[in-house]
Protein backbone atom coordinates (compact mmCIF):
# COMPACT_ATOMS: atom_id res chain seq x y z
CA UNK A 1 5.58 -17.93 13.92
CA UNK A 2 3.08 -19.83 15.83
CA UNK A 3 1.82 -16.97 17.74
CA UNK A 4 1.74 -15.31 14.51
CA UNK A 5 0.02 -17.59 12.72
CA UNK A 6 -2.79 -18.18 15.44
CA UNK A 7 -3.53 -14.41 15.44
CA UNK A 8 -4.18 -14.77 11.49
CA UNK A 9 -5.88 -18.10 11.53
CA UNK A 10 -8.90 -16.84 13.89
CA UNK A 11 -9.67 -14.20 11.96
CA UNK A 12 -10.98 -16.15 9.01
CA UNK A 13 -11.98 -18.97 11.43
CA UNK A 14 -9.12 -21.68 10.84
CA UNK A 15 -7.64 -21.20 14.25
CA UNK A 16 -7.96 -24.86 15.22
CA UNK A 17 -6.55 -26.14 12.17
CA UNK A 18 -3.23 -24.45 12.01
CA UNK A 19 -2.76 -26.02 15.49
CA UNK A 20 -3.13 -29.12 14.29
CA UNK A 21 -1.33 -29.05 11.02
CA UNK A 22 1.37 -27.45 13.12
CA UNK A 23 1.30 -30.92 15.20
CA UNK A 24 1.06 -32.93 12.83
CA UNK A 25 4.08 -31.94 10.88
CA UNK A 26 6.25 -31.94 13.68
CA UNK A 27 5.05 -35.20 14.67
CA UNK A 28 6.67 -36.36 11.16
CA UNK A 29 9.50 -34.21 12.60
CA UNK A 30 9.79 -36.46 15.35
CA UNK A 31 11.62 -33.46 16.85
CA UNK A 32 8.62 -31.81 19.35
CA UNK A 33 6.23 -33.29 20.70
CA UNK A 34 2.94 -33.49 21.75
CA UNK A 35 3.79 -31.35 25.34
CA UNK A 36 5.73 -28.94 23.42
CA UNK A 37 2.92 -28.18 21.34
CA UNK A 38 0.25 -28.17 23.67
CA UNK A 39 2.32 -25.92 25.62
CA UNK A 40 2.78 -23.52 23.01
CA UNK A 41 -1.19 -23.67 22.38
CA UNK A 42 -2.03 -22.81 25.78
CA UNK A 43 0.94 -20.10 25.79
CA UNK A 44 -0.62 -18.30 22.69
CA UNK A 45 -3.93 -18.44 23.75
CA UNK A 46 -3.00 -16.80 26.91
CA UNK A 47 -1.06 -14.34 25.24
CA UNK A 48 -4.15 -13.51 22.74
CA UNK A 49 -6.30 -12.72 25.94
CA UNK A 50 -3.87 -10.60 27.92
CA UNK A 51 -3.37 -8.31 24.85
CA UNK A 52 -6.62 -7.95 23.72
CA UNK A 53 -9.37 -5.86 25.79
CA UNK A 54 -12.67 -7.63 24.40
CA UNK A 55 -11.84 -10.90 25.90
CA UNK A 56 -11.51 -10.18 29.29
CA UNK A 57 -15.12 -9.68 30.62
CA UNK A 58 -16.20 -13.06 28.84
CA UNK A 59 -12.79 -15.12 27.58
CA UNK A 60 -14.51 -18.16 25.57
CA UNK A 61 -17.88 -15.82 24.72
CA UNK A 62 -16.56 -13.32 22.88
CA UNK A 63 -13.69 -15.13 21.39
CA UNK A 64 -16.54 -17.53 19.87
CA UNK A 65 -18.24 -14.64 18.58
CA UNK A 66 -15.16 -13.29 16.96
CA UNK A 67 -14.46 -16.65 14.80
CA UNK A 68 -18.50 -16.49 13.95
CA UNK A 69 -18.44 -13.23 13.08
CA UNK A 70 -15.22 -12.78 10.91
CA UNK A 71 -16.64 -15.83 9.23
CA UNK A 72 -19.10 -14.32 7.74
CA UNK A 73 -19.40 -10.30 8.16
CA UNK A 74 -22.24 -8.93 8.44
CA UNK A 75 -22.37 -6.59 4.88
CA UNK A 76 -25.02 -8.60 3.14
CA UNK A 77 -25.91 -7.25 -0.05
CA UNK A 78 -23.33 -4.86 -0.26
CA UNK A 79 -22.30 -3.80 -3.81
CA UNK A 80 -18.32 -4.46 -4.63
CA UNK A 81 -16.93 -3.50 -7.57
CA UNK A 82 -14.76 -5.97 -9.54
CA UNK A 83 -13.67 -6.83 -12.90
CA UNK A 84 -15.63 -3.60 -14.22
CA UNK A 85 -18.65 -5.23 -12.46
CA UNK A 86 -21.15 -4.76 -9.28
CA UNK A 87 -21.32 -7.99 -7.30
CA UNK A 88 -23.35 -8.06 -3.87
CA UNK A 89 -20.92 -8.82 -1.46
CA UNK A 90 -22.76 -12.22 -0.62
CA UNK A 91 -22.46 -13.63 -4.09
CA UNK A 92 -18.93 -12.52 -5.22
CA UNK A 93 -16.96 -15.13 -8.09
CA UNK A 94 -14.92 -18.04 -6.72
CA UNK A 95 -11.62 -15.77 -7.87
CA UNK A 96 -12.32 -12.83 -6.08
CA UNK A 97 -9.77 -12.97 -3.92
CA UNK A 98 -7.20 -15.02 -6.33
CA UNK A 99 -7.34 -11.84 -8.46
CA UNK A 100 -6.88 -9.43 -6.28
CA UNK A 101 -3.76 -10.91 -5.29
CA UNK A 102 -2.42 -11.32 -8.64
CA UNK A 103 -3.22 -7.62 -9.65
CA UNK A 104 -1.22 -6.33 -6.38
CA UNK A 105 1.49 -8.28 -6.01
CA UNK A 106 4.55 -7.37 -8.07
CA UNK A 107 4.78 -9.42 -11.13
CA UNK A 108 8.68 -10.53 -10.41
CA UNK A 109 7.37 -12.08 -6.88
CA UNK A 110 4.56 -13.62 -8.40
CA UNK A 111 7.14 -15.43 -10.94
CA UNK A 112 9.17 -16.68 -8.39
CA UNK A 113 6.46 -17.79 -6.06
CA UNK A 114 5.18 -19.39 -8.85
CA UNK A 115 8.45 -21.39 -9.23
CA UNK A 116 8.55 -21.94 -5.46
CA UNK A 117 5.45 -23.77 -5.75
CA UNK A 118 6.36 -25.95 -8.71
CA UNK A 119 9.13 -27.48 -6.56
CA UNK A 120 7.70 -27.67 -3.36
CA UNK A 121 4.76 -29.43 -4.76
CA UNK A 122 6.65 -31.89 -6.41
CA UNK A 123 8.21 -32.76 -2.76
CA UNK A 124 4.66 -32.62 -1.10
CA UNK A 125 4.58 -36.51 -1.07
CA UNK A 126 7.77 -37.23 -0.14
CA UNK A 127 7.71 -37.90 4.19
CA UNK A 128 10.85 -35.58 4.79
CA UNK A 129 9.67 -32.38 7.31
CA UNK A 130 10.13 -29.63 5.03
CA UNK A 131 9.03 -26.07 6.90
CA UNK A 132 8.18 -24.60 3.65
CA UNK A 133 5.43 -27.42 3.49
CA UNK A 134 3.56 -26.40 6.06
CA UNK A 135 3.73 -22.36 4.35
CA UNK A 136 1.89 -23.96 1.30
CA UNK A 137 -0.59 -25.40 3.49
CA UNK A 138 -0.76 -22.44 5.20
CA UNK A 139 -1.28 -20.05 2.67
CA UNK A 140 -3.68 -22.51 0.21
CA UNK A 141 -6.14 -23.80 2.74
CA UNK A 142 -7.69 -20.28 3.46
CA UNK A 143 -7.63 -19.69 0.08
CA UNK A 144 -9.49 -23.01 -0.40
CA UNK A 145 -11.66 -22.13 2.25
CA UNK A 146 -12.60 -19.16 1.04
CA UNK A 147 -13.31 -20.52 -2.44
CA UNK A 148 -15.71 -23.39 -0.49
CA UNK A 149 -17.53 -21.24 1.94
CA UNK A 150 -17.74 -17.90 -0.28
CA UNK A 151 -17.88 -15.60 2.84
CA UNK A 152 -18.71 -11.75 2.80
CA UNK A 153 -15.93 -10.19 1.19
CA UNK A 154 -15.47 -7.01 0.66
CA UNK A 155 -12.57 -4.28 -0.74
CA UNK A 156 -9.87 -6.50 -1.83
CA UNK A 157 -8.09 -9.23 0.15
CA UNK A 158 -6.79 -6.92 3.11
CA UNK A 159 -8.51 -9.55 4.93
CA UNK A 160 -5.96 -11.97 3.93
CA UNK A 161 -2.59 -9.90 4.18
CA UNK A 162 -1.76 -12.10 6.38
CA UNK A 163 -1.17 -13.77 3.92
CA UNK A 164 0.96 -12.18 2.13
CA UNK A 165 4.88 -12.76 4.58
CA UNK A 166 4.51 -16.43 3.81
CA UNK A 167 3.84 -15.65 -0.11
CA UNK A 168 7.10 -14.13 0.35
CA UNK A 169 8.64 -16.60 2.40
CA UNK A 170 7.89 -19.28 0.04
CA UNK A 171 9.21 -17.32 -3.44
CA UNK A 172 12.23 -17.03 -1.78
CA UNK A 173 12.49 -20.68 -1.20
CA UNK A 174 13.49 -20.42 -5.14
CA UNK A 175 16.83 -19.54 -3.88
CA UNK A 176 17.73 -23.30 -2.65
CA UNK A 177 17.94 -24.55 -6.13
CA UNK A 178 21.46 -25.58 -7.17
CA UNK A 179 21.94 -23.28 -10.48
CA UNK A 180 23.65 -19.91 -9.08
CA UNK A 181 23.09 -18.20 -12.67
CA UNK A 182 19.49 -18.41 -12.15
CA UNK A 183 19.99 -17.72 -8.63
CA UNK A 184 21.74 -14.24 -9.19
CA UNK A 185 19.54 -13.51 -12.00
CA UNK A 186 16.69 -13.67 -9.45
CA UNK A 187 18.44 -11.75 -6.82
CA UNK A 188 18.95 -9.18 -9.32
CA UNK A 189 14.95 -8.55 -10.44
CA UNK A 190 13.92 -8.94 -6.95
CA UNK A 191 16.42 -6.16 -6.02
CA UNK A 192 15.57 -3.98 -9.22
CA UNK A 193 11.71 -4.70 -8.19
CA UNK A 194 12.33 -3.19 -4.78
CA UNK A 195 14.11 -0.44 -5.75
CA UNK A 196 10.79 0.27 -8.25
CA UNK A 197 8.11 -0.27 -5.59
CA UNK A 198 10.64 1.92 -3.03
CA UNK A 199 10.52 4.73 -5.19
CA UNK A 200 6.96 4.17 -6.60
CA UNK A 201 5.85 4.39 -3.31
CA UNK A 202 7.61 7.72 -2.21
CA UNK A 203 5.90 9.31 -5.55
CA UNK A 204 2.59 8.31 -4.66
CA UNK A 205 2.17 8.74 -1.02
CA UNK A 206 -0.16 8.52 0.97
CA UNK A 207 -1.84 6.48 -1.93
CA UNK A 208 0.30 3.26 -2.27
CA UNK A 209 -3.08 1.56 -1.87
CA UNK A 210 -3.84 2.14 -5.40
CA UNK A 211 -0.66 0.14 -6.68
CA UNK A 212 -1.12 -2.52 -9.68
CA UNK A 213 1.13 -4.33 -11.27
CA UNK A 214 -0.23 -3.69 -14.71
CA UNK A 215 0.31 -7.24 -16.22
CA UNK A 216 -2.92 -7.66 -17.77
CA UNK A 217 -3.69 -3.73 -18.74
CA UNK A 218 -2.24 -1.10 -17.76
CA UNK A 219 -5.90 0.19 -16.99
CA UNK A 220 -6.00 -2.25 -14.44
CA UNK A 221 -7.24 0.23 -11.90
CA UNK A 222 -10.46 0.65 -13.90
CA UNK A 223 -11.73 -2.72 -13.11
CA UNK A 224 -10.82 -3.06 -9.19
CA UNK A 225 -12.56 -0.69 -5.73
CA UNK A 226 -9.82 1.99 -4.90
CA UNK A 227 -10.01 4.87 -2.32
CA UNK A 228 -12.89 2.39 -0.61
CA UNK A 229 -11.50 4.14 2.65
CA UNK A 230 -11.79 7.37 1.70
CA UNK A 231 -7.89 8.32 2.28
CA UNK A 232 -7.86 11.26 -0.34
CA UNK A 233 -10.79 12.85 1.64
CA UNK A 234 -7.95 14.88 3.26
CA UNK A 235 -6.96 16.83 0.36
CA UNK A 236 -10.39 17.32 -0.88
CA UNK A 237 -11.30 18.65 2.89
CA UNK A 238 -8.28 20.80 2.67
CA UNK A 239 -9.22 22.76 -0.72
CA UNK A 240 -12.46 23.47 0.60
CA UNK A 241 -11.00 24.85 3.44
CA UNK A 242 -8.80 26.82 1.60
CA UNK A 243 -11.61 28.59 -0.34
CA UNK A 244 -14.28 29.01 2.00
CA UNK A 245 -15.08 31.39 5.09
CA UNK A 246 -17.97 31.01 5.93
CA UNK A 247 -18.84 29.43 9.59
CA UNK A 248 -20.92 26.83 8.12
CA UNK A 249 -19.82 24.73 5.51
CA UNK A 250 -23.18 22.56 4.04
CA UNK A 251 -22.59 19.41 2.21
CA UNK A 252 -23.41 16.51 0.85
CA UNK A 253 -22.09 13.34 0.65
CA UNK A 254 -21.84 9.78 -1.61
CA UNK A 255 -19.82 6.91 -0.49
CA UNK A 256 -16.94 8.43 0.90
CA UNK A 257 -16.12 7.73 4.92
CA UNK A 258 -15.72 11.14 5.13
CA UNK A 259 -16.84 10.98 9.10
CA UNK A 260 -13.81 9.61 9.71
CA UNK A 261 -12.13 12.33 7.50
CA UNK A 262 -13.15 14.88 9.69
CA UNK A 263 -11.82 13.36 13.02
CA UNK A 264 -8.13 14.38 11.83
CA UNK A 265 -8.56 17.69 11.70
CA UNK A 266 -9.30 20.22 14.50
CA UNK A 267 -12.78 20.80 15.80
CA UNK A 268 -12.82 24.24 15.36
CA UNK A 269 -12.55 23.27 11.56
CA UNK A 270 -14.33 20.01 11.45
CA UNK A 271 -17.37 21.40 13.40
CA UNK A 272 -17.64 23.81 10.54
CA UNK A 273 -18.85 21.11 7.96
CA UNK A 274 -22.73 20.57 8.12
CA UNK A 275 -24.09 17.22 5.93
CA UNK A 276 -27.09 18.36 4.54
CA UNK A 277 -27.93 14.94 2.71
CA UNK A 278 -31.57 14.88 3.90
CA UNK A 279 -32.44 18.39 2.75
CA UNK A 280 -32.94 20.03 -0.81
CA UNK A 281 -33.04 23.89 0.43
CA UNK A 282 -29.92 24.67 0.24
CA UNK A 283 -28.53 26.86 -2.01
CA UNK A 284 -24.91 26.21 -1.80
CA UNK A 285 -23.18 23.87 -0.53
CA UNK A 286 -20.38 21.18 -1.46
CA UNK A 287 -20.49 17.25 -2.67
CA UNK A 288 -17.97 14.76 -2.16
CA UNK A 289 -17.82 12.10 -4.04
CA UNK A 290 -16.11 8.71 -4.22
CA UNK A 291 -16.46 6.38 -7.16
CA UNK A 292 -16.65 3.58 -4.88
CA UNK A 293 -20.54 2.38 -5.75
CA UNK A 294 -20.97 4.75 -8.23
CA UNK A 295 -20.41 4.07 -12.53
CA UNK A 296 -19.49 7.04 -14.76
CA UNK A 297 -23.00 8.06 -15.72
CA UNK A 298 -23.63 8.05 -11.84
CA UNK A 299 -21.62 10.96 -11.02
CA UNK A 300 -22.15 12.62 -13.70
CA UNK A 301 -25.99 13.09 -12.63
CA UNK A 302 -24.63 14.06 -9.43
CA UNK A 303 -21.97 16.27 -10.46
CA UNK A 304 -24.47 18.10 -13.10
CA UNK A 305 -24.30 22.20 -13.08
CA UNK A 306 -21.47 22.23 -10.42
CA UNK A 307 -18.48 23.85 -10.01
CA UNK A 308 -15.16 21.66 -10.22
CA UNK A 309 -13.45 22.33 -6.86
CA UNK A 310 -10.59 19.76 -6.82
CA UNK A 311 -11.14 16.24 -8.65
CA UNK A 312 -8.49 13.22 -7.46
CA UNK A 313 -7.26 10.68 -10.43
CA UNK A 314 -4.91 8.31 -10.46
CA UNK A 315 -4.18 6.80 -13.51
CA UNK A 316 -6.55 8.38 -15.57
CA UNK A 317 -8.96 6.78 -13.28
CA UNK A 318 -11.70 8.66 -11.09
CA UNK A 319 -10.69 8.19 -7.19
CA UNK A 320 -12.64 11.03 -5.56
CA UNK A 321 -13.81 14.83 -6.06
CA UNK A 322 -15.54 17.73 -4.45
CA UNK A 323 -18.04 20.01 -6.24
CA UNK A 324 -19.49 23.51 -5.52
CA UNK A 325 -23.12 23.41 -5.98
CA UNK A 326 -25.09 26.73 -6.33
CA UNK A 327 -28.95 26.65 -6.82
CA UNK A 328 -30.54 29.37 -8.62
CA UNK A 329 -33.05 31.60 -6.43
């Protein structure tokens, strides 16, 4: 866990102070001391360098840099979408993150971990070690960071996934309460709930990345970024593939990684695609488009006097498309 949690706290800068929460808790422990923890310090520390390249040329350097930069990525002025709105990516509400949590997480864990909380928090001030403790501590004070500092964030909270195995830990901390009718009518939603995700995800791969839980609308999707990786590039690639022979493929494209689209398929196809975004002389070629910084009336202009070639929703939402475009002579 320690190693684990060392790994996460870096990333968002907090390194140092899971150390010393994790000290100070088992110094009410009485159980391991000091040593043991310094120990265990040094042990991760020399674990993190051995297994990752970029710290080997310059150890303290480039580890330094690492907590400065994930601090505060450098995407200033970004647009992100969220709650139906554009926010620069410097300037994004308290919430942001908060929300996107809620919205993804399944509604039955959120209920529980809810629960968890209640109870733990009423122990909080008693002096008893309590593991579960130090999870709440662990997975508030980035969040409470975050809220404080109001770093660069951008598409959702996979920057805090790490997050998301002590959320998990701690609902199920629920389960130490003394009532067993409550306890196996929460065994019984949590199993129901995975057996729903399980299966929602089979439908829907590879796009389990658009999951909501639908609590507050079930047009949830509407208000939140979506394919901001570009994952459904594949199949739009694929249909133009399917239709096209010519050697050179022009195109054009708006928002969509679709670079990195390209890389997984051969080169004897990939090389075939041309971006033509700098040049108006064309007179046909293809446009991809992702909704990610784009509103309705936004693609529409783009998408004006083309041919439909294969259009991705999910939801009744607008993930991604790809259009013919044929200018008259």
């Amino acid at each position: 866990m320690f190693f684990y949690s060392s790994l996460s706290w870096f990333k968002n800068n907090r390194f140092g102070k899971l150390i010393f929460l994790y000290i100070c808790f088992n110094f009410k422990k009485k159980k391991i001391n000091f040593l043991y923890n310094f120990k265990l310090t040094i042990l991760t520390l020399l674990i993190l360098y051995f297994i990752w390249p970029f710290l080997w040329e310059k150890p303290i350097e480039n580890f330094l840099f690492v907590i400065k930069f994930f601090s505060n990525v450098p995407w200033q002025g970004g647009n992100v979408f969220y709650l139906g709105n554009f926010y620069k990516s410097n300037a994004l509400p308290w919430h942001y993150t908060i929300t996107w949590i809620a919205v993804t997480t399944p509604i039955i864990y959120i209920i529980l971990f809810s629960f968890s909380t209640i109870i733990l928090l009423k122990k909080i001030s008693t002096l008893k070690f309590d593991i579960n403790k130090l999870f709440l501590l662990y997975l508030f004070l980035p969040l409470i960071f975050v809220i404080i500092l109001n770093p660069v964030q951008i598409d959702g909270w996979r920057h805090f996934y790490f997050l998301y195995p002590i959320i998990i830990i701690i609902l199920l901390s629920i389960f130490k309460i003394d009532n067993e009718k409550l306890k196996k009518i929460f065994k019984f939603f949590i199993i129901l709930n995975i057996i729903y995700v399980s299966s929602w995800s089979l439908k829907n791969h590879p796009h389990q990345y658009l999951y909501f839980n639908n609590f507050f609308s079930f047009k949830t999707i509407n208000y939140f970024e979506k394919d901001y990786w570009g994952l459904s590039n594949k199949e739009l690639i694929e249909e133009v593939l399917k239709i096209e022979d010519s050697p050179k493929i022009y195109y054009k494209n708006y928002n969509s990684n679709i670079d990195a689209s390209f890389d997984i398929f051969p080169s004897n196809l990939s090389s075939r695609f041309i971006n033509i975004n700098e040049l108006e002389n064309v007179e046909r070629y293809y446009i991809f488009i992702n909704n990610r910084f784009f509103d309705e009336n936004r693609i529409k202009q783009l998408t004006n006097e083309t041919k439909v070639i294969k259009e991705f929703f999910f939801n009744k939402a607008f993930i991604n498309g790809v259009y013919l475009k044929e200018n008259k002579k």
